[in-house]
ModelCIF file with pLDDT and N, C-alpha, C, O atoms, coordinates in Angstrom:
data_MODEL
#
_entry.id   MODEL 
#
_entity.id                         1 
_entity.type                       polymer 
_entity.pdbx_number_of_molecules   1 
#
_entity_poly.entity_id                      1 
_entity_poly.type                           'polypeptide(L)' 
_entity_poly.nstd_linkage                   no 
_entity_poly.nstd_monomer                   no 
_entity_poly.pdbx_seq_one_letter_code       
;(UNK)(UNK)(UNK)(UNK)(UNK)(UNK)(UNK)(UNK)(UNK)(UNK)(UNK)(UNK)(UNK)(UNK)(UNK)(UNK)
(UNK)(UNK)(UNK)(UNK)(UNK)(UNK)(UNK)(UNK)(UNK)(UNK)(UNK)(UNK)(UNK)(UNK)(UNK)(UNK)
(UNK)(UNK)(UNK)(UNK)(UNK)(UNK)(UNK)(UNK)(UNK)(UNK)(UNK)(UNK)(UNK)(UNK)
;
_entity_poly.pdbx_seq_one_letter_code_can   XXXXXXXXXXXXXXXXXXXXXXXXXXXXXXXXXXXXXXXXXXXXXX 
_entity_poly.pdbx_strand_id                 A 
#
loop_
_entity_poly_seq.entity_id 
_entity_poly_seq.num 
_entity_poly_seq.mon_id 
_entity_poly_seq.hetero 
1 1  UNK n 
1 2  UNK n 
1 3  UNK n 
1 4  UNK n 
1 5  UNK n 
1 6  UNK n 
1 7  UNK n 
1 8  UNK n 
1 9  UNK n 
1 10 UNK n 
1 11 UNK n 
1 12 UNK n 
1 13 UNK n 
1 14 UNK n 
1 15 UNK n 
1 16 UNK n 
1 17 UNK n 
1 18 UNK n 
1 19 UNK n 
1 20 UNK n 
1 21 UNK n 
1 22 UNK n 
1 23 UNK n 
1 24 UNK n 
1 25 UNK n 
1 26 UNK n 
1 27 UNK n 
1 28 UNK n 
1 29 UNK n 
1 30 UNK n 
1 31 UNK n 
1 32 UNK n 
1 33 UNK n 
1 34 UNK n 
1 35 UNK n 
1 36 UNK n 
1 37 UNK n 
1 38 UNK n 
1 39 UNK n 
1 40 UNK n 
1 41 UNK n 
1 42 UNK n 
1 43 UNK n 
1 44 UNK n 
1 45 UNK n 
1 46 UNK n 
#
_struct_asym.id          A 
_struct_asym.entity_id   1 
#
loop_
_ma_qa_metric.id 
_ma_qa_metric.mode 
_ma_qa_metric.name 
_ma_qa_metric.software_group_id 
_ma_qa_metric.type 
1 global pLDDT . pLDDT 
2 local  pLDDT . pLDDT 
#
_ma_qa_metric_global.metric_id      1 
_ma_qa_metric_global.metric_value   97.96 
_ma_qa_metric_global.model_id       1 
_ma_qa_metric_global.ordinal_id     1 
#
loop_
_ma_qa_metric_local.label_asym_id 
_ma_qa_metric_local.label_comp_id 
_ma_qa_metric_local.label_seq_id 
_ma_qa_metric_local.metric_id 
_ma_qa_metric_local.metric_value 
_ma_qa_metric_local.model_id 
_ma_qa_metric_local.ordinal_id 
A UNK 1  2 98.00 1 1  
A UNK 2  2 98.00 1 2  
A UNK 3  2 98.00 1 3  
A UNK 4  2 98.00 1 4  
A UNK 5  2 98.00 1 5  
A UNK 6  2 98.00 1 6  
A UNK 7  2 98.00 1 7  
A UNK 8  2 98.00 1 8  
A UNK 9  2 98.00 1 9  
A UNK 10 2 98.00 1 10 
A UNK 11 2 98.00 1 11 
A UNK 12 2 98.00 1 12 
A UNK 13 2 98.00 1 13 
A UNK 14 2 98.00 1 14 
A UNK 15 2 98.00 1 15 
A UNK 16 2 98.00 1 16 
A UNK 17 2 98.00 1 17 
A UNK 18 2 98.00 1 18 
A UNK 19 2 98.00 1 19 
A UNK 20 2 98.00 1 20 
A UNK 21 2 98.00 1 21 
A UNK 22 2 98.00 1 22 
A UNK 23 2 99.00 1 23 
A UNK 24 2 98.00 1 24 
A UNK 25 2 98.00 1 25 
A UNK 26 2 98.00 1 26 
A UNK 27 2 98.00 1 27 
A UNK 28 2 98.00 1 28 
A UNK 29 2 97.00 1 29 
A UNK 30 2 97.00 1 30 
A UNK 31 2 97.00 1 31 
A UNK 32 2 98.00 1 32 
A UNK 33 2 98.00 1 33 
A UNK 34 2 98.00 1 34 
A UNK 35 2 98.00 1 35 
A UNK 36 2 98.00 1 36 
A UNK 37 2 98.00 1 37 
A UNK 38 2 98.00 1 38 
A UNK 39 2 98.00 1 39 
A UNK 40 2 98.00 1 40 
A UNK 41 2 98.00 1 41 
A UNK 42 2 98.00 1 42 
A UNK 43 2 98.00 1 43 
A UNK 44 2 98.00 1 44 
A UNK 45 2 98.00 1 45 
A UNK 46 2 98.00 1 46 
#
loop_
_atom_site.group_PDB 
_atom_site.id 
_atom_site.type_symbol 
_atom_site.label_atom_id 
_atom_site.label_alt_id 
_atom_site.label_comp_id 
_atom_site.label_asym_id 
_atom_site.label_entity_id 
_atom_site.label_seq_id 
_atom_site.pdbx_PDB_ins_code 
_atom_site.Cartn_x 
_atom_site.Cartn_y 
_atom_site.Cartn_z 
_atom_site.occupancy 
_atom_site.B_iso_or_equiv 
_atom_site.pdbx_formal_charge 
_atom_site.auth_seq_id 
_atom_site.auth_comp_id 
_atom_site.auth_asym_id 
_atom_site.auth_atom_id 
_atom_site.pdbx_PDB_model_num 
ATOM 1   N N  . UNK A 1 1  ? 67.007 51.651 13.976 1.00 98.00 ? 1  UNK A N  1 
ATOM 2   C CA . UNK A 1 1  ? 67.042 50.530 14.913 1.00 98.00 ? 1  UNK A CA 1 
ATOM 3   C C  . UNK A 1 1  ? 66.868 49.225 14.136 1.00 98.00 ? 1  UNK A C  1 
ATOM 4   O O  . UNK A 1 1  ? 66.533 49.158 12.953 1.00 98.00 ? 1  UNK A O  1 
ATOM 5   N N  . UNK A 1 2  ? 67.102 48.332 14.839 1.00 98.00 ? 2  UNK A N  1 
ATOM 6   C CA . UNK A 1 2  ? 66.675 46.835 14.163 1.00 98.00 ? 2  UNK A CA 1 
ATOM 7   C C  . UNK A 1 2  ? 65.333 46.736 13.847 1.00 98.00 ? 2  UNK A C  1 
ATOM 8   O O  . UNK A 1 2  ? 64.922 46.331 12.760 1.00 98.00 ? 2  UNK A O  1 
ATOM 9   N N  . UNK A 1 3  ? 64.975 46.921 14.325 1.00 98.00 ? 3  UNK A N  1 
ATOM 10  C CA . UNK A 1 3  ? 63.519 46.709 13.673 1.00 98.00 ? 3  UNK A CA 1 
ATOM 11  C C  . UNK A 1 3  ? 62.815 48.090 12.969 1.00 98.00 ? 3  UNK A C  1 
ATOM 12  O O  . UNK A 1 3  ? 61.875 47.932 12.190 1.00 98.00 ? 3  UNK A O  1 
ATOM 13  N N  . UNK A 1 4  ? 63.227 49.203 13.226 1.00 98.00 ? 4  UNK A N  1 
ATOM 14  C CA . UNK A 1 4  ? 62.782 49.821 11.735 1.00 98.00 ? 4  UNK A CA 1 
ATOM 15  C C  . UNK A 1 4  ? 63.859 49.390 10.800 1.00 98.00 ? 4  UNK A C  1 
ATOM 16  O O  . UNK A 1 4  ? 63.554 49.995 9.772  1.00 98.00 ? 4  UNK A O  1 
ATOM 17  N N  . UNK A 1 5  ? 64.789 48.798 10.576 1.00 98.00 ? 5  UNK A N  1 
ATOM 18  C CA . UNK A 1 5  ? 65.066 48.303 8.983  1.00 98.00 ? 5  UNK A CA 1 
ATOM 19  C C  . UNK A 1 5  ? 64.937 47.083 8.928  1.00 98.00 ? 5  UNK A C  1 
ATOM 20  O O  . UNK A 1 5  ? 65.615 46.343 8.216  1.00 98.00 ? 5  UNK A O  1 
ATOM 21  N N  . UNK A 1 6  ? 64.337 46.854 9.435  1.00 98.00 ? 6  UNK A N  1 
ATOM 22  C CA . UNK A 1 6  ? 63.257 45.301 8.915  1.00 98.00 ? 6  UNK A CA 1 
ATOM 23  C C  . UNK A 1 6  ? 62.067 45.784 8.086  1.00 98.00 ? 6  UNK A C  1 
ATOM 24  O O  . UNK A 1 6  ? 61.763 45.180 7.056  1.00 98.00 ? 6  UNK A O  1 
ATOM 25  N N  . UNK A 1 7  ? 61.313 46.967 8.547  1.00 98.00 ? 7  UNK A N  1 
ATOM 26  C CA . UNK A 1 7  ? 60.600 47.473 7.689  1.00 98.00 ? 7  UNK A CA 1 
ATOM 27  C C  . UNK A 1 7  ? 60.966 47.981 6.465  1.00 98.00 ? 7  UNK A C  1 
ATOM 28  O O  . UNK A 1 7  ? 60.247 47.804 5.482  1.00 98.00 ? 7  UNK A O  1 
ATOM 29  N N  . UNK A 1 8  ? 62.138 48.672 6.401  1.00 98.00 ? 8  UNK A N  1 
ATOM 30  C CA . UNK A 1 8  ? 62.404 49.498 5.067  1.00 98.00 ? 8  UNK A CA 1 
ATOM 31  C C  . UNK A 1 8  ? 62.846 48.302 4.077  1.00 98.00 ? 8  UNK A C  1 
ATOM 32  O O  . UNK A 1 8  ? 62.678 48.236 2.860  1.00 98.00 ? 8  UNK A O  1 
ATOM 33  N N  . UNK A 1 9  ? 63.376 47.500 4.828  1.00 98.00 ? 9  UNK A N  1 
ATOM 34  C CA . UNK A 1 9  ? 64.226 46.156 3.786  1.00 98.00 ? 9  UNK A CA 1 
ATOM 35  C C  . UNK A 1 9  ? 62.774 45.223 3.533  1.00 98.00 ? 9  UNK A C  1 
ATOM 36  O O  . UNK A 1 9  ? 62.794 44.669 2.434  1.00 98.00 ? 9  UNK A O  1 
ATOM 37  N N  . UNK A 1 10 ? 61.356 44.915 4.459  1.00 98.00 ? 10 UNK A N  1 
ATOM 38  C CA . UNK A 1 10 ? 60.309 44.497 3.426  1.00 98.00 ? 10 UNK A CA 1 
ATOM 39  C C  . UNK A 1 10 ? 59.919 45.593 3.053  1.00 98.00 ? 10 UNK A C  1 
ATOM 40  O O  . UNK A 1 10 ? 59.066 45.224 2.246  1.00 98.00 ? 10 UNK A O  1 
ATOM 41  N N  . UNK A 1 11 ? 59.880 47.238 3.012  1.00 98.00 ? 11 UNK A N  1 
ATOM 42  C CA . UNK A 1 11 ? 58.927 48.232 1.858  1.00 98.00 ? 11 UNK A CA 1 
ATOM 43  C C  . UNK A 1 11 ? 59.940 47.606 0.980  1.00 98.00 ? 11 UNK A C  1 
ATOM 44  O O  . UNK A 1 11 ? 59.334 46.842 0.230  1.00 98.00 ? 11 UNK A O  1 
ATOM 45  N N  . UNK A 1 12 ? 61.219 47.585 0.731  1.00 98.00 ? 12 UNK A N  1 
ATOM 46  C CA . UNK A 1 12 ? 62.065 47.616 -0.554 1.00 98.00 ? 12 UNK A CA 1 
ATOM 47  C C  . UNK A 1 12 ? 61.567 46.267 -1.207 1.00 98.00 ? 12 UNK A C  1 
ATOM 48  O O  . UNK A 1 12 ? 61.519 46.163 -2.433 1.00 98.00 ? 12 UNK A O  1 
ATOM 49  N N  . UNK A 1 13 ? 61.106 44.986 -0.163 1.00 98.00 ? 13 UNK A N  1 
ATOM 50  C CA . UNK A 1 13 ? 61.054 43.878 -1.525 1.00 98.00 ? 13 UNK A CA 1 
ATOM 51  C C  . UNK A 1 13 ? 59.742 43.620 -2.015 1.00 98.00 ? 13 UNK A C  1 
ATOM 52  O O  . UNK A 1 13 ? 59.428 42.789 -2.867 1.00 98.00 ? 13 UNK A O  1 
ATOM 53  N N  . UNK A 1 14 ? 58.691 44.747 -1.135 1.00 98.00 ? 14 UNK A N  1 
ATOM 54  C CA . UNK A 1 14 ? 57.632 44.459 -1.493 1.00 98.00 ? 14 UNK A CA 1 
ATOM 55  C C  . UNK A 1 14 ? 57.148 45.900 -2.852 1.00 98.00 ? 14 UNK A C  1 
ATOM 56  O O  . UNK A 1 14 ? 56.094 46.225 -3.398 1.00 98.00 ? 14 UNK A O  1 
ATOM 57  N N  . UNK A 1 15 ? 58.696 46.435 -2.921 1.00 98.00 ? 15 UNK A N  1 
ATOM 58  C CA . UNK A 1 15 ? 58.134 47.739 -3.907 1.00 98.00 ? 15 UNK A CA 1 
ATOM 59  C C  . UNK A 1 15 ? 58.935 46.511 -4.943 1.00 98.00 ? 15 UNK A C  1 
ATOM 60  O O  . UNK A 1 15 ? 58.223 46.195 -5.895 1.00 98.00 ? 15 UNK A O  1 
ATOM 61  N N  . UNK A 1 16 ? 60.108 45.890 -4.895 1.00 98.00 ? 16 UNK A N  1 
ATOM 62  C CA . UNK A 1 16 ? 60.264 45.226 -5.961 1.00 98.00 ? 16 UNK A CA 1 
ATOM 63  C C  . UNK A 1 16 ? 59.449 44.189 -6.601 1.00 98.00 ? 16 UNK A C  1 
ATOM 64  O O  . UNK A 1 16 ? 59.730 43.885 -7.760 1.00 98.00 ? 16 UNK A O  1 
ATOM 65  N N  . UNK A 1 17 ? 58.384 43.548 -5.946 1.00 98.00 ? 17 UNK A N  1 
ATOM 66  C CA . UNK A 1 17 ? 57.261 42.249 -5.705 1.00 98.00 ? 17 UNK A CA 1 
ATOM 67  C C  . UNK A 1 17 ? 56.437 42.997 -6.451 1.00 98.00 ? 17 UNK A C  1 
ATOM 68  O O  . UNK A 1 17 ? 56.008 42.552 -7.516 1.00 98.00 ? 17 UNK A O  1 
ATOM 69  N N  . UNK A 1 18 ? 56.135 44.110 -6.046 1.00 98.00 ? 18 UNK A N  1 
ATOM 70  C CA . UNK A 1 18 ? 54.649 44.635 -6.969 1.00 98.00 ? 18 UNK A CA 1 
ATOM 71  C C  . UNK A 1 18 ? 54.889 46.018 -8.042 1.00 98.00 ? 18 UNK A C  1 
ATOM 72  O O  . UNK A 1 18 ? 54.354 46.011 -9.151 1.00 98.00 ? 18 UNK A O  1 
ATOM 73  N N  . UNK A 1 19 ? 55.690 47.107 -7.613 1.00 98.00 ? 19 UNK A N  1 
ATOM 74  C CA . UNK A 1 19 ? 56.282 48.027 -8.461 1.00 98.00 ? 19 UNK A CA 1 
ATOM 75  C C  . UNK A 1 19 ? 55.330 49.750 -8.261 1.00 98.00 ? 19 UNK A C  1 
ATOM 76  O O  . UNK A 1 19 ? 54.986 50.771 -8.855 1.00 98.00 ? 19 UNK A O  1 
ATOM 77  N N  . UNK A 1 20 ? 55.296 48.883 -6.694 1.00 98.00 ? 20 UNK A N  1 
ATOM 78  C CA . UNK A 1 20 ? 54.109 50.596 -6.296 1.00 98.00 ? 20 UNK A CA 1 
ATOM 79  C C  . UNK A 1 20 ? 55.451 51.444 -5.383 1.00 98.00 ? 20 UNK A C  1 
ATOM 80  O O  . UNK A 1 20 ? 56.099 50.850 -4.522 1.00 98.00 ? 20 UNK A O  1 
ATOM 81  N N  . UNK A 1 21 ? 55.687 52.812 -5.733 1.00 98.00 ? 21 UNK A N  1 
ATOM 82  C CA . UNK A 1 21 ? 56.489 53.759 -4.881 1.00 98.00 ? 21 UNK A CA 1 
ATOM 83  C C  . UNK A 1 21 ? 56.496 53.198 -3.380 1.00 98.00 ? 21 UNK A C  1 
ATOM 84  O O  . UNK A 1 21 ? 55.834 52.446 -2.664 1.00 98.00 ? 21 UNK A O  1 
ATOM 85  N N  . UNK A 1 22 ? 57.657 54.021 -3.326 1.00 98.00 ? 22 UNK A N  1 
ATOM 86  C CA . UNK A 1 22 ? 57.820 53.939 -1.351 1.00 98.00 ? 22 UNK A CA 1 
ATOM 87  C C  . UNK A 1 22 ? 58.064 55.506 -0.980 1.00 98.00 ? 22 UNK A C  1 
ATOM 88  O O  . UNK A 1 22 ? 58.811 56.383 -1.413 1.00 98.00 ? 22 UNK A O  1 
ATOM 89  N N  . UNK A 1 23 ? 57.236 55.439 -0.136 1.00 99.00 ? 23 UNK A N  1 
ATOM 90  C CA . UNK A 1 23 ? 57.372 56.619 0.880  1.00 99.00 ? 23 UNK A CA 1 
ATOM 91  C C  . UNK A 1 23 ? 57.971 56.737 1.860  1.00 99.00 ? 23 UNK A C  1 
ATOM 92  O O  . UNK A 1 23 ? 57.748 55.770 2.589  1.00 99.00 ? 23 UNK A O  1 
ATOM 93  N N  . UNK A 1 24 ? 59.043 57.849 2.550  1.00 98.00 ? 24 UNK A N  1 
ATOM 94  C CA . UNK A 1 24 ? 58.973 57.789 3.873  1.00 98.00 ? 24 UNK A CA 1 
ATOM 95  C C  . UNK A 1 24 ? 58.565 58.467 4.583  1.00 98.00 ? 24 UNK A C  1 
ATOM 96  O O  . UNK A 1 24 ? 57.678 59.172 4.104  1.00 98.00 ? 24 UNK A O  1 
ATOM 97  N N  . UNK A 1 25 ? 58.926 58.748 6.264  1.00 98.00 ? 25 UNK A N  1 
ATOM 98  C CA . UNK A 1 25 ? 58.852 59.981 7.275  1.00 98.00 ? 25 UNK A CA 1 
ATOM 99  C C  . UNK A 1 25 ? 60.397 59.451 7.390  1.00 98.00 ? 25 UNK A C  1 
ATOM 100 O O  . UNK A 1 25 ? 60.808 58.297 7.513  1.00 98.00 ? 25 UNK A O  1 
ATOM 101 N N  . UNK A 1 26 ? 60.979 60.457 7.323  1.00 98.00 ? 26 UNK A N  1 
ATOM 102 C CA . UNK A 1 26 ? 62.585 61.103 7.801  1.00 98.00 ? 26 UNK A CA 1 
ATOM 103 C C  . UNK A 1 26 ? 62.301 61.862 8.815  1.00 98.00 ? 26 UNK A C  1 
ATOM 104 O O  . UNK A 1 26 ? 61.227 62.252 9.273  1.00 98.00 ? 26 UNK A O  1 
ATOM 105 N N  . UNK A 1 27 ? 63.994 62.123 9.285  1.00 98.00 ? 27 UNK A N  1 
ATOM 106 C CA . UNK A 1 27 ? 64.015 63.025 10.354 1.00 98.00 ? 27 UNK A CA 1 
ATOM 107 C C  . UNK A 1 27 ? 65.591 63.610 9.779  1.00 98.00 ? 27 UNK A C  1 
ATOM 108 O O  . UNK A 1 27 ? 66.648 63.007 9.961  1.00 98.00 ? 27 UNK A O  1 
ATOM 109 N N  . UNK A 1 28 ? 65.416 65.139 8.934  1.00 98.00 ? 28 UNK A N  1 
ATOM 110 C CA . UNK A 1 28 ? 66.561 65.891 8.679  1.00 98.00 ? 28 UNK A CA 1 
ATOM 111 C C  . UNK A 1 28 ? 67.810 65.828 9.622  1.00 98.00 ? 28 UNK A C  1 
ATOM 112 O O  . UNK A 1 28 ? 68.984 65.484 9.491  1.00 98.00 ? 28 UNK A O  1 
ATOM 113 N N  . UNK A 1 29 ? 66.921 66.380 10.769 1.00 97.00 ? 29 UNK A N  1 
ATOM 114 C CA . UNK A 1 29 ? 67.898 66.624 11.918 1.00 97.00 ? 29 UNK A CA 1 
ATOM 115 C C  . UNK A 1 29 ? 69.254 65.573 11.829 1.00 97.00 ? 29 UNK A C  1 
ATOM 116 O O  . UNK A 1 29 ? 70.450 65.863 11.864 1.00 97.00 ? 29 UNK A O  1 
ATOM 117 N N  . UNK A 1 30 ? 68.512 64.090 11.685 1.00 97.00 ? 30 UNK A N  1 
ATOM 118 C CA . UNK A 1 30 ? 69.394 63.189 11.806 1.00 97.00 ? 30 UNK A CA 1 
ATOM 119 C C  . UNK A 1 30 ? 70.223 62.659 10.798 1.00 97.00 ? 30 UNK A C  1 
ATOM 120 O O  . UNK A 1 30 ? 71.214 61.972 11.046 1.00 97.00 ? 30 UNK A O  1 
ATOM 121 N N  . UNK A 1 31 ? 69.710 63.064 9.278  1.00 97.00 ? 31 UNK A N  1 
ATOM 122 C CA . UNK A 1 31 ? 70.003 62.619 8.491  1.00 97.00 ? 31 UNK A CA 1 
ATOM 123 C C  . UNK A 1 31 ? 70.214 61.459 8.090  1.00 97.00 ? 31 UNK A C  1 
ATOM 124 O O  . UNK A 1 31 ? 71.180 60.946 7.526  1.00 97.00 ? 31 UNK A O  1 
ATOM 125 N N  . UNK A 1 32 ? 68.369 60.735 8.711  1.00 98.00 ? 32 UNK A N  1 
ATOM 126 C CA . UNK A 1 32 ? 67.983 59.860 7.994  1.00 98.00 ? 32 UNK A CA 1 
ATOM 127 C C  . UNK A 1 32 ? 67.428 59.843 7.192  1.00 98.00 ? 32 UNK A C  1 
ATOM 128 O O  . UNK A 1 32 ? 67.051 58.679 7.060  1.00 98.00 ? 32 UNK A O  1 
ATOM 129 N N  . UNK A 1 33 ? 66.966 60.570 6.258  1.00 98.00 ? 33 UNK A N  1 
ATOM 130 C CA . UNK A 1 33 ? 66.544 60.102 4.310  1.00 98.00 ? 33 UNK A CA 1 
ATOM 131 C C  . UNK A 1 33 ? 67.926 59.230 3.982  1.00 98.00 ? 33 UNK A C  1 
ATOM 132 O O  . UNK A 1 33 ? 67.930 58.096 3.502  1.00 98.00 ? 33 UNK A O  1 
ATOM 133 N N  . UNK A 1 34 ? 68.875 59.864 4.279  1.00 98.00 ? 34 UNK A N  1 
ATOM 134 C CA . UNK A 1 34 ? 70.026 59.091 3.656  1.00 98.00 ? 34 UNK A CA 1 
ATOM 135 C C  . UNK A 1 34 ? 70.234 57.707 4.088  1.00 98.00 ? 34 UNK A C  1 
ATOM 136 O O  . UNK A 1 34 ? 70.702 56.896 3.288  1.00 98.00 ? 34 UNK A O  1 
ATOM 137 N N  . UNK A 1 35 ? 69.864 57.296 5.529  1.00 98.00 ? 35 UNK A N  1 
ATOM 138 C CA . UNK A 1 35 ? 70.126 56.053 6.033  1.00 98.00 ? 35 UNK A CA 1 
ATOM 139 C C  . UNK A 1 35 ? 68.870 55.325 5.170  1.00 98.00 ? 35 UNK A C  1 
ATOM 140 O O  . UNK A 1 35 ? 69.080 54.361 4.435  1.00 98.00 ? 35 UNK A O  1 
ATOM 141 N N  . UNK A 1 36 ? 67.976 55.724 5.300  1.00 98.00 ? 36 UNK A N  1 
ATOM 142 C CA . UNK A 1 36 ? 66.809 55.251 4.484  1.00 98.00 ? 36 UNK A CA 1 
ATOM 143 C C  . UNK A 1 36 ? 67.351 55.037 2.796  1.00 98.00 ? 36 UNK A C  1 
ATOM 144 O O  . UNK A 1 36 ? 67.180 53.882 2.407  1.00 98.00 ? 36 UNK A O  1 
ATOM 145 N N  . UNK A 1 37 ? 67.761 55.663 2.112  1.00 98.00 ? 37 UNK A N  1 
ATOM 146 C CA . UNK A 1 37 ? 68.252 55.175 1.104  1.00 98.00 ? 37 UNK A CA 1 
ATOM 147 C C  . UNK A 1 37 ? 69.595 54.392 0.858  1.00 98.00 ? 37 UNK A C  1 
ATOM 148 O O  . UNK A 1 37 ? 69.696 53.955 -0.288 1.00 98.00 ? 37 UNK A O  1 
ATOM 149 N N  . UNK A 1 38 ? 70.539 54.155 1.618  1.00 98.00 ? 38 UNK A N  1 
ATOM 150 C CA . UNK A 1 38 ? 71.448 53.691 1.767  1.00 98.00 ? 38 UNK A CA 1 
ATOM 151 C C  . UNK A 1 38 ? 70.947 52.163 1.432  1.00 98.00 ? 38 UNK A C  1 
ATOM 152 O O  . UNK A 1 38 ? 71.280 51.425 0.505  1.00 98.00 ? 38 UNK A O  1 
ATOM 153 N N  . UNK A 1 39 ? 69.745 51.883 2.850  1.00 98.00 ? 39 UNK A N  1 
ATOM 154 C CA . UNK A 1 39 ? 68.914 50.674 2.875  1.00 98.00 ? 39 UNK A CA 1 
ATOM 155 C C  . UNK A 1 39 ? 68.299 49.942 1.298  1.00 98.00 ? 39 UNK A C  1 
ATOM 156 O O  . UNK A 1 39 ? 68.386 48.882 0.679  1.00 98.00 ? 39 UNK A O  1 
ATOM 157 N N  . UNK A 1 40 ? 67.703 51.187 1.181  1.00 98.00 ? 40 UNK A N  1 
ATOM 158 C CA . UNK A 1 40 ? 66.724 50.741 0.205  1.00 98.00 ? 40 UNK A CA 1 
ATOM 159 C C  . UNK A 1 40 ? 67.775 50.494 -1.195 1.00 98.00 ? 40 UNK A C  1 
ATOM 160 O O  . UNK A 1 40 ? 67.724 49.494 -1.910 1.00 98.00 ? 40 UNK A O  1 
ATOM 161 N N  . UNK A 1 41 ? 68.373 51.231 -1.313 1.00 98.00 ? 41 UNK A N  1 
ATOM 162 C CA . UNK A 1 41 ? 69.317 50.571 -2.605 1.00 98.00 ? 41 UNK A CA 1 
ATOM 163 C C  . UNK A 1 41 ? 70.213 49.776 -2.737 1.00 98.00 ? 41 UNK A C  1 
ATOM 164 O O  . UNK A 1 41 ? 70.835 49.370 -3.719 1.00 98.00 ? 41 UNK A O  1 
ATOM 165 N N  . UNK A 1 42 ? 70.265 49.493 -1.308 1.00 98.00 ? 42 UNK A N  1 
ATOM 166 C CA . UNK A 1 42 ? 71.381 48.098 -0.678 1.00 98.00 ? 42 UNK A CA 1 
ATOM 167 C C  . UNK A 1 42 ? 70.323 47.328 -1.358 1.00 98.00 ? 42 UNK A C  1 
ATOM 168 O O  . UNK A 1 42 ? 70.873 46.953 -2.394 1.00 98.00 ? 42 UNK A O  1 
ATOM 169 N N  . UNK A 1 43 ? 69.171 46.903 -1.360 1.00 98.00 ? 43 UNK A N  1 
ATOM 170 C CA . UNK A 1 43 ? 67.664 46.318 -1.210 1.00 98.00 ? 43 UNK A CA 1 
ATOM 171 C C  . UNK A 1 43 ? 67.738 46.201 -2.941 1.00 98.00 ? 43 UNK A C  1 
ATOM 172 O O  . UNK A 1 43 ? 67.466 45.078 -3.366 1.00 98.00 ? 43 UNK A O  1 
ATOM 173 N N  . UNK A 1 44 ? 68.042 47.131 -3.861 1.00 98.00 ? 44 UNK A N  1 
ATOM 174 C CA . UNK A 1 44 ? 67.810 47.531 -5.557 1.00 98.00 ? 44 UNK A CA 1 
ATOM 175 C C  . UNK A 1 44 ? 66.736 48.162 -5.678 1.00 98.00 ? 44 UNK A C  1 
ATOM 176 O O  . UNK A 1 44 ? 66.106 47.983 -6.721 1.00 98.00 ? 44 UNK A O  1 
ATOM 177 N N  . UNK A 1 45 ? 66.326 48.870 -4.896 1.00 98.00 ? 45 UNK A N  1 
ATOM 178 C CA . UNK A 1 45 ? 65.072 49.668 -4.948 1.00 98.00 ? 45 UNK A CA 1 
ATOM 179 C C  . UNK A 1 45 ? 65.834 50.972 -6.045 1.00 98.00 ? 45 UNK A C  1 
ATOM 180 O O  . UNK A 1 45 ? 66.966 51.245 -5.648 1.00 98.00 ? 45 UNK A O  1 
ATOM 181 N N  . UNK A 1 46 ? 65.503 51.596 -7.017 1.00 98.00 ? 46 UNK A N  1 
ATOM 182 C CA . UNK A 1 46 ? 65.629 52.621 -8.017 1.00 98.00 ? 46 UNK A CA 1 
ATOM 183 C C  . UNK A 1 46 ? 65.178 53.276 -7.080 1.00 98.00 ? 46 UNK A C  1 
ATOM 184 O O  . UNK A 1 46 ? 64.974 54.483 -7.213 1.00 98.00 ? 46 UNK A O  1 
#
């Protein structure tokens, strides 16, 4: 939704700001890890 990737896009600039891991909760079913990384490396998160 819009506003959970408002969150993942600040975890991504605040993992680039300080250089601590990001975690998530996914949901397989949906095959969001992948939307979640899609985000985050749109973002330059490694």
């Amino acid at each position: 939704t819009k506003d959970v990737e408002k969150v993942i896009r600040a975890a991504a600039r605040a993992h680039k700001m300080t250089g601590v891991p990001i975690m998530t909760h996914s949901h397989p079913a949906s095959g969001t890890g992948l939307k979640q990384l899609d985000i985050l490396q749109e973002e330059g998160v490694d």
